[in-house]
C-alpha atoms as a PDB file:
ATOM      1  CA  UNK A   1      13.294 -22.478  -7.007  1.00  0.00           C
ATOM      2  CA  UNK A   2      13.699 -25.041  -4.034  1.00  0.00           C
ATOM      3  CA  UNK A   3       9.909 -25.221  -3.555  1.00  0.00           C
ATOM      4  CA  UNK A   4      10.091 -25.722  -7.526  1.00  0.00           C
ATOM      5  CA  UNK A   5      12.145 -28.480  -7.067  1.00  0.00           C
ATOM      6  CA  UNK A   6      11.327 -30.550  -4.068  1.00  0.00           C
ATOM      7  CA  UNK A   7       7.522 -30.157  -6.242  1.00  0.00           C
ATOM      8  CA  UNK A   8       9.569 -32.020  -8.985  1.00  0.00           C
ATOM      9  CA  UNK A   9      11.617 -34.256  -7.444  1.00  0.00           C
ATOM     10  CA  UNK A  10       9.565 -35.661  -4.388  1.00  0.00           C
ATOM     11  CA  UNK A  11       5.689 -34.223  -5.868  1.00  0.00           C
ATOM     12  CA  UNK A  12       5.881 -31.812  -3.008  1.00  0.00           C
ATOM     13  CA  UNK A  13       2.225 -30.221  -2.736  1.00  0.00           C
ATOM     14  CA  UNK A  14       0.604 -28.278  -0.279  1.00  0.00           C
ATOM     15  CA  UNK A  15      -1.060 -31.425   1.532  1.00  0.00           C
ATOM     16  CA  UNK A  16       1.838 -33.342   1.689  1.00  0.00           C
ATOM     17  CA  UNK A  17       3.910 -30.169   3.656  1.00  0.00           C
ATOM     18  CA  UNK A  18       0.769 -29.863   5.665  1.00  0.00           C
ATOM     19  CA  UNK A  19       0.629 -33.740   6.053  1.00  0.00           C
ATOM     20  CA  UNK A  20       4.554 -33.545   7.517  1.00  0.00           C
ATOM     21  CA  UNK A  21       3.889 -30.422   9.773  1.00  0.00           C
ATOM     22  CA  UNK A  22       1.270 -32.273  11.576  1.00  0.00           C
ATOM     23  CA  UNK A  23       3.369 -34.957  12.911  1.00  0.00           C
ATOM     24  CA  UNK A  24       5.598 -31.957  14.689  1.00  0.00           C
ATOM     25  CA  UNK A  25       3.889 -31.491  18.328  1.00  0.00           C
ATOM     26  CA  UNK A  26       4.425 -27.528  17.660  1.00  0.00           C
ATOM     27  CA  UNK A  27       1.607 -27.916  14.773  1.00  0.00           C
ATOM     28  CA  UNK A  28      -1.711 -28.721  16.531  1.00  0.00           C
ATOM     29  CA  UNK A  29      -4.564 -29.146  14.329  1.00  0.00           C
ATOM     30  CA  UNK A  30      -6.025 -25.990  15.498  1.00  0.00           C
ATOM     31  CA  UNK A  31      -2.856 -24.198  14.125  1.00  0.00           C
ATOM     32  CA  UNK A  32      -2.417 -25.994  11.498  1.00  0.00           C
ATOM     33  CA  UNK A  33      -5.214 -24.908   9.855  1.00  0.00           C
ATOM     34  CA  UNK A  34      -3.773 -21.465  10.107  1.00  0.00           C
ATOM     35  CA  UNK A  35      -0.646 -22.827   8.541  1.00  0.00           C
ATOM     36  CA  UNK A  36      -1.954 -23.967   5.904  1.00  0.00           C
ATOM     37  CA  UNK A  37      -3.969 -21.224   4.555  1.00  0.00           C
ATOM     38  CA  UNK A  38      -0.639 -19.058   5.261  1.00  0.00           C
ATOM     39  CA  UNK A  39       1.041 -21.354   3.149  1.00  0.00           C
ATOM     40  CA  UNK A  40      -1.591 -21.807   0.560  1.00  0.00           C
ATOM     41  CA  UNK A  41      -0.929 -17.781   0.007  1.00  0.00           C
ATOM     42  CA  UNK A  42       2.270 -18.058  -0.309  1.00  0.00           C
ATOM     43  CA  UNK A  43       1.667 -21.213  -2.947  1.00  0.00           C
ATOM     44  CA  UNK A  44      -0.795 -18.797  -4.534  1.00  0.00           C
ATOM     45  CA  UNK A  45       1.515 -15.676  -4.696  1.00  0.00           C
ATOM     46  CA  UNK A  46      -0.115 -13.490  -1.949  1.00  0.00           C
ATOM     47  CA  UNK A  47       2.733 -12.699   0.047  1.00  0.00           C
ATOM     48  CA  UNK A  48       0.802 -10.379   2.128  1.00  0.00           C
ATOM     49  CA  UNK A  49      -1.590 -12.839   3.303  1.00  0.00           C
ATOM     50  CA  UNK A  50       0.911 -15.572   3.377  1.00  0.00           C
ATOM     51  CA  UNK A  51       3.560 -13.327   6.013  1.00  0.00           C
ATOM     52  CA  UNK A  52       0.329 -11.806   8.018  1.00  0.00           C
ATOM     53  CA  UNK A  53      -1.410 -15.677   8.630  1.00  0.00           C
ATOM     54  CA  UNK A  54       1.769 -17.330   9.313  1.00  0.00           C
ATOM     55  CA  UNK A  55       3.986 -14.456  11.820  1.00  0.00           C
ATOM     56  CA  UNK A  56       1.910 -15.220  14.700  1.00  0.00           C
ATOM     57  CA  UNK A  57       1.962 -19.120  14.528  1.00  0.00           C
ATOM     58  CA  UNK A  58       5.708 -19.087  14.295  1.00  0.00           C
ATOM     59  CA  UNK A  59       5.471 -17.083  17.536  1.00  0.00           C
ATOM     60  CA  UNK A  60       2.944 -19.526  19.013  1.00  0.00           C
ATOM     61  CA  UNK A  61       5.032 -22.477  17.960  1.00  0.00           C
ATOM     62  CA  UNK A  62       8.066 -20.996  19.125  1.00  0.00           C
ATOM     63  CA  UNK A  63       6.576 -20.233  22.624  1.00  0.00           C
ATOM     64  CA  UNK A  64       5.629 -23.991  22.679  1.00  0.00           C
ATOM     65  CA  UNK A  65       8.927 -24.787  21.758  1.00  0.00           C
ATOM     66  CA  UNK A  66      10.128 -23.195  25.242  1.00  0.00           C
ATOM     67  CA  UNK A  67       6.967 -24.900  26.947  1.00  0.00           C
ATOM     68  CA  UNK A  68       8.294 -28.103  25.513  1.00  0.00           C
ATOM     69  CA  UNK A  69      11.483 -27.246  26.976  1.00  0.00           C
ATOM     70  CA  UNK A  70      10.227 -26.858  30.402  1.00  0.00           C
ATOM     71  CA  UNK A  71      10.375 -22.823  30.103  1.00  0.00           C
ATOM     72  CA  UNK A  72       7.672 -20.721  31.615  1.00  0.00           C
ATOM     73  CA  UNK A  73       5.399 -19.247  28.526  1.00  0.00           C
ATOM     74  CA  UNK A  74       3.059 -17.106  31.040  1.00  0.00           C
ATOM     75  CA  UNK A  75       3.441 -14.696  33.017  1.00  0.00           C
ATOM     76  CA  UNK A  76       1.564 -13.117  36.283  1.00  0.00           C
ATOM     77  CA  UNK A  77      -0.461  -9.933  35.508  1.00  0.00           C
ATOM     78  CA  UNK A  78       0.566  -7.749  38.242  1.00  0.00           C
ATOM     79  CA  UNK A  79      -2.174  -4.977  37.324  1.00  0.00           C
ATOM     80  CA  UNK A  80      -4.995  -6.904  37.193  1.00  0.00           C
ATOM     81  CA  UNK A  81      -4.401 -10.250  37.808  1.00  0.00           C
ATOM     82  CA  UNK A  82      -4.272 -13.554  35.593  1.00  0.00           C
ATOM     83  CA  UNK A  83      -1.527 -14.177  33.501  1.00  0.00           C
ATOM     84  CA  UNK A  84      -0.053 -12.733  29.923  1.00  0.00           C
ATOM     85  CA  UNK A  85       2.058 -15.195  27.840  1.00  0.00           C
ATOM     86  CA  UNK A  86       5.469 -14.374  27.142  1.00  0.00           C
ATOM     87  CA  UNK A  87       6.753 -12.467  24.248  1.00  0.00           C
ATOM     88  CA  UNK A  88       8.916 -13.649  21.758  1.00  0.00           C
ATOM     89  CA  UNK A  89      11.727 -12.087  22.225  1.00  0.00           C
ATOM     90  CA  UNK A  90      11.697 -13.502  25.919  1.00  0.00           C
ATOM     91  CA  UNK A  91      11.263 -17.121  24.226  1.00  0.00           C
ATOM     92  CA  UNK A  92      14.174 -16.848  22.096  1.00  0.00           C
ATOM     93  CA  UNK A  93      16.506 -15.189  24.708  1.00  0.00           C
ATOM     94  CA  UNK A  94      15.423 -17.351  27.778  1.00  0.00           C
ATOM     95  CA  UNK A  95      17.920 -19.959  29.573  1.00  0.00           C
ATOM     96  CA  UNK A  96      16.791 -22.882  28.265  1.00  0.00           C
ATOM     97  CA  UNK A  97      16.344 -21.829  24.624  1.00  0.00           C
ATOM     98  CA  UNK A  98      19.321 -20.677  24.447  1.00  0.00           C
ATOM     99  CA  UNK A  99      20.428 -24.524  26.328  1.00  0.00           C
ATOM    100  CA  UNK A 100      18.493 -26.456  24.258  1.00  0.00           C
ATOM    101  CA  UNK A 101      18.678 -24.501  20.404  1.00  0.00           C
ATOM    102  CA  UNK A 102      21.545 -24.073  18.669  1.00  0.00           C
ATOM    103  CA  UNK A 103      22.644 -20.046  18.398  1.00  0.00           C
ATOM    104  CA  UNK A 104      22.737 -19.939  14.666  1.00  0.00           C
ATOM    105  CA  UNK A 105      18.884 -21.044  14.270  1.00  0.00           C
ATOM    106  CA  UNK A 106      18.575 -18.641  17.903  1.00  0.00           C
ATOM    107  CA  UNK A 107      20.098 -16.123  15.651  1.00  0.00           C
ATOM    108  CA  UNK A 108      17.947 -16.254  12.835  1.00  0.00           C
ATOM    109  CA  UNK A 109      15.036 -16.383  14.542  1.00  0.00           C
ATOM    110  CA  UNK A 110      15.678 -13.040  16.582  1.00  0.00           C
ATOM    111  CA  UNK A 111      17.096 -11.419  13.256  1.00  0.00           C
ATOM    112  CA  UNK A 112      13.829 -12.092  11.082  1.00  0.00           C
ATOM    113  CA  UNK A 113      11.519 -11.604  14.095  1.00  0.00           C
ATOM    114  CA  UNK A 114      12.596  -9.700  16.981  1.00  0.00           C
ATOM    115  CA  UNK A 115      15.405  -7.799  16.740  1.00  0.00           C
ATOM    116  CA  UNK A 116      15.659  -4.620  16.049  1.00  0.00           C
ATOM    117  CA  UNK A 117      18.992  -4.590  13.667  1.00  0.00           C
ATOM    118  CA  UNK A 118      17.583  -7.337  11.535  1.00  0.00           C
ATOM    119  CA  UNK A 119      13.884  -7.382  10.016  1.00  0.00           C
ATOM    120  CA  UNK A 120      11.817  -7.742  13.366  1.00  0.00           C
ATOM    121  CA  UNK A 121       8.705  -8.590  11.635  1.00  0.00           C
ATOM    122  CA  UNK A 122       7.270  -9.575  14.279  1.00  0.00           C
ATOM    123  CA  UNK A 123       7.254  -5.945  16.031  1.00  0.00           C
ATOM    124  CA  UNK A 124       6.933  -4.167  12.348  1.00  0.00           C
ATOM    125  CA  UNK A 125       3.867  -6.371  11.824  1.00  0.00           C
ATOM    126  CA  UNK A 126       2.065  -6.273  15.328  1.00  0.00           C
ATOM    127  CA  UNK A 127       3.020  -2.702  15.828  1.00  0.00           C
ATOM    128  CA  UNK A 128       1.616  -1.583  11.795  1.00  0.00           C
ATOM    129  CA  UNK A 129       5.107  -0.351  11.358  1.00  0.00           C
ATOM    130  CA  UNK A 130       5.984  -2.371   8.417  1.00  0.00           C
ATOM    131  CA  UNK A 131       6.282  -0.811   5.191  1.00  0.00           C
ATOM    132  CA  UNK A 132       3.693  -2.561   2.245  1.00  0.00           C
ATOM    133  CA  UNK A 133       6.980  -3.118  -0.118  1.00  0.00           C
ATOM    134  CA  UNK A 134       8.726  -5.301   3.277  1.00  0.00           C
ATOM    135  CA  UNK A 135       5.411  -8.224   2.206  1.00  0.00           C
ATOM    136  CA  UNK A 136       7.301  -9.618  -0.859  1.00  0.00           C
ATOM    137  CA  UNK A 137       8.684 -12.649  -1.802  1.00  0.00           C
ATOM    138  CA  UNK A 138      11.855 -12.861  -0.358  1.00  0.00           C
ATOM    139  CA  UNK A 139       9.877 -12.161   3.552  1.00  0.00           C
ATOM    140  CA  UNK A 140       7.317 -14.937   2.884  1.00  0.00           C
ATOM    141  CA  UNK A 141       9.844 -17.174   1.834  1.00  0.00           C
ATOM    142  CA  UNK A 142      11.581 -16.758   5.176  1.00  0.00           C
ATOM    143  CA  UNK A 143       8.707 -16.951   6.960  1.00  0.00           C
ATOM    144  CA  UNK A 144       8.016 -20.036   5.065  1.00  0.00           C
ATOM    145  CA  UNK A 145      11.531 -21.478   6.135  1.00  0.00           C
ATOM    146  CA  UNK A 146      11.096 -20.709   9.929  1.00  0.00           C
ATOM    147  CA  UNK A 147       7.449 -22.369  10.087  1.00  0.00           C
ATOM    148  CA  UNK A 148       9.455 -25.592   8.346  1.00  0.00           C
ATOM    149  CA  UNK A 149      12.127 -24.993  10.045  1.00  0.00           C
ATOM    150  CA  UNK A 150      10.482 -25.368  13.526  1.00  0.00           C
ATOM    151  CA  UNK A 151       8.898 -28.093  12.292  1.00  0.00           C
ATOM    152  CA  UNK A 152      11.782 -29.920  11.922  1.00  0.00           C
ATOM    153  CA  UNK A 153      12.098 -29.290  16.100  1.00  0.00           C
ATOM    154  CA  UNK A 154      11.507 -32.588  18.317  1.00  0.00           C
ATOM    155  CA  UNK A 155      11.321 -32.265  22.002  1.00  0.00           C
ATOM    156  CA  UNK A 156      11.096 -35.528  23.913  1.00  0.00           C
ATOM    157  CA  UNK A 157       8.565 -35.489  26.481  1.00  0.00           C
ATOM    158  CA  UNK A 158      10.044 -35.629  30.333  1.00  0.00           C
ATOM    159  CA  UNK A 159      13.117 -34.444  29.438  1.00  0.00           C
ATOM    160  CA  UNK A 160      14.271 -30.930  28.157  1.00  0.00           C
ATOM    161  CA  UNK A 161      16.355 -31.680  25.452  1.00  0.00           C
ATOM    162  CA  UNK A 162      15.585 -30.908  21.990  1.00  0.00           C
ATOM    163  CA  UNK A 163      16.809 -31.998  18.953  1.00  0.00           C
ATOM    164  CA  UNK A 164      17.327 -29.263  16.296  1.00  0.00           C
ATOM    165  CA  UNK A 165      18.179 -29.618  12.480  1.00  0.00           C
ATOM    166  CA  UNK A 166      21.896 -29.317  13.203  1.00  0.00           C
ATOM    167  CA  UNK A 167      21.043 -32.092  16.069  1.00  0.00           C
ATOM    168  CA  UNK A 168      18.579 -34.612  14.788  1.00  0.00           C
ATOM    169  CA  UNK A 169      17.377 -36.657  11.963  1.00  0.00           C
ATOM    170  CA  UNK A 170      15.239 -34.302   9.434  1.00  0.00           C
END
């Protein structure tokens, strides 16, 4: 119904959201092209191509979020050398996420994708633990809402201090 309405109101479309992500330095080009075919599921009513494109570029995003931030996103590989970048659930519970991101948007962000109590579709999803009936609707719509969400995320360059939704102009 929102989509629905912002498409009446404003002529939302799918370039125009697309055309707005990419002025948000967590929406590269190269991910943005992922985004958009996520979202141009979801526009077209396949939910389960829509939540399956679009889970792993809120996780990227996020993880540049903490990069932004000044947070380590690798790792060291102490098996075999090289580096492995950080999960997500160390992004949303490290110091200066937690600093620099207000703990309601921290909280839904763990509950849809990490943690265990809430939806953790991020685990479900990666691990093949997700029921088929979980890729409806109401998921992609969340999904949806975190990708615009994080979009809405502005973290000025030399210093770590981000401005959130609850902290910025949107």
């Amino acid at each position: 119904m929102a989509w629905k309405k912002l498409q009446e109101k404003h002529g939302a479309d799918l370039n125009k959201l697309c055309e707005w992500l990419s002025r948000s330095q967590f929406f590269p080009a190269a991910r943005l092209r992922f985004v958009r075919e996520g979202f141009s599921a979801w526009l077209e009513g396949d939910m389960l191509k829509a939540v399956h494109v679009l889970v792993p570029h809120a996780e990227a995003a996020l993880r540049d979020v903490l990069a932004a931030l000044g947070g380590a996103v690798t790792r060291p590989d102490t098996s075999g050398g090289g580096f492995h970048v950080v999960l997500l659930g160390d992004v949303l519970n490290h110091q200066r996420f937690k600093t620099h991101i207000p703990e309601d948007i921290r909280f839904h962000f763990k509950v849809l994708y990490q943690d265990p109590r809430g939806l953790n579709v991020r685990n479900e999803l990666a691990h093949g633990l997700a029921a088929f009936e979980l890729f409806g609707l109401g998921l992609a719509n969340l999904v949806v809402h975190s990708i615009i969400l994080i979009g809405t995320f502005r973290v000025q360059r030399g210093s770590a201090h981000a401005n959130s939704p609850t902290q910025a102009e949107t």
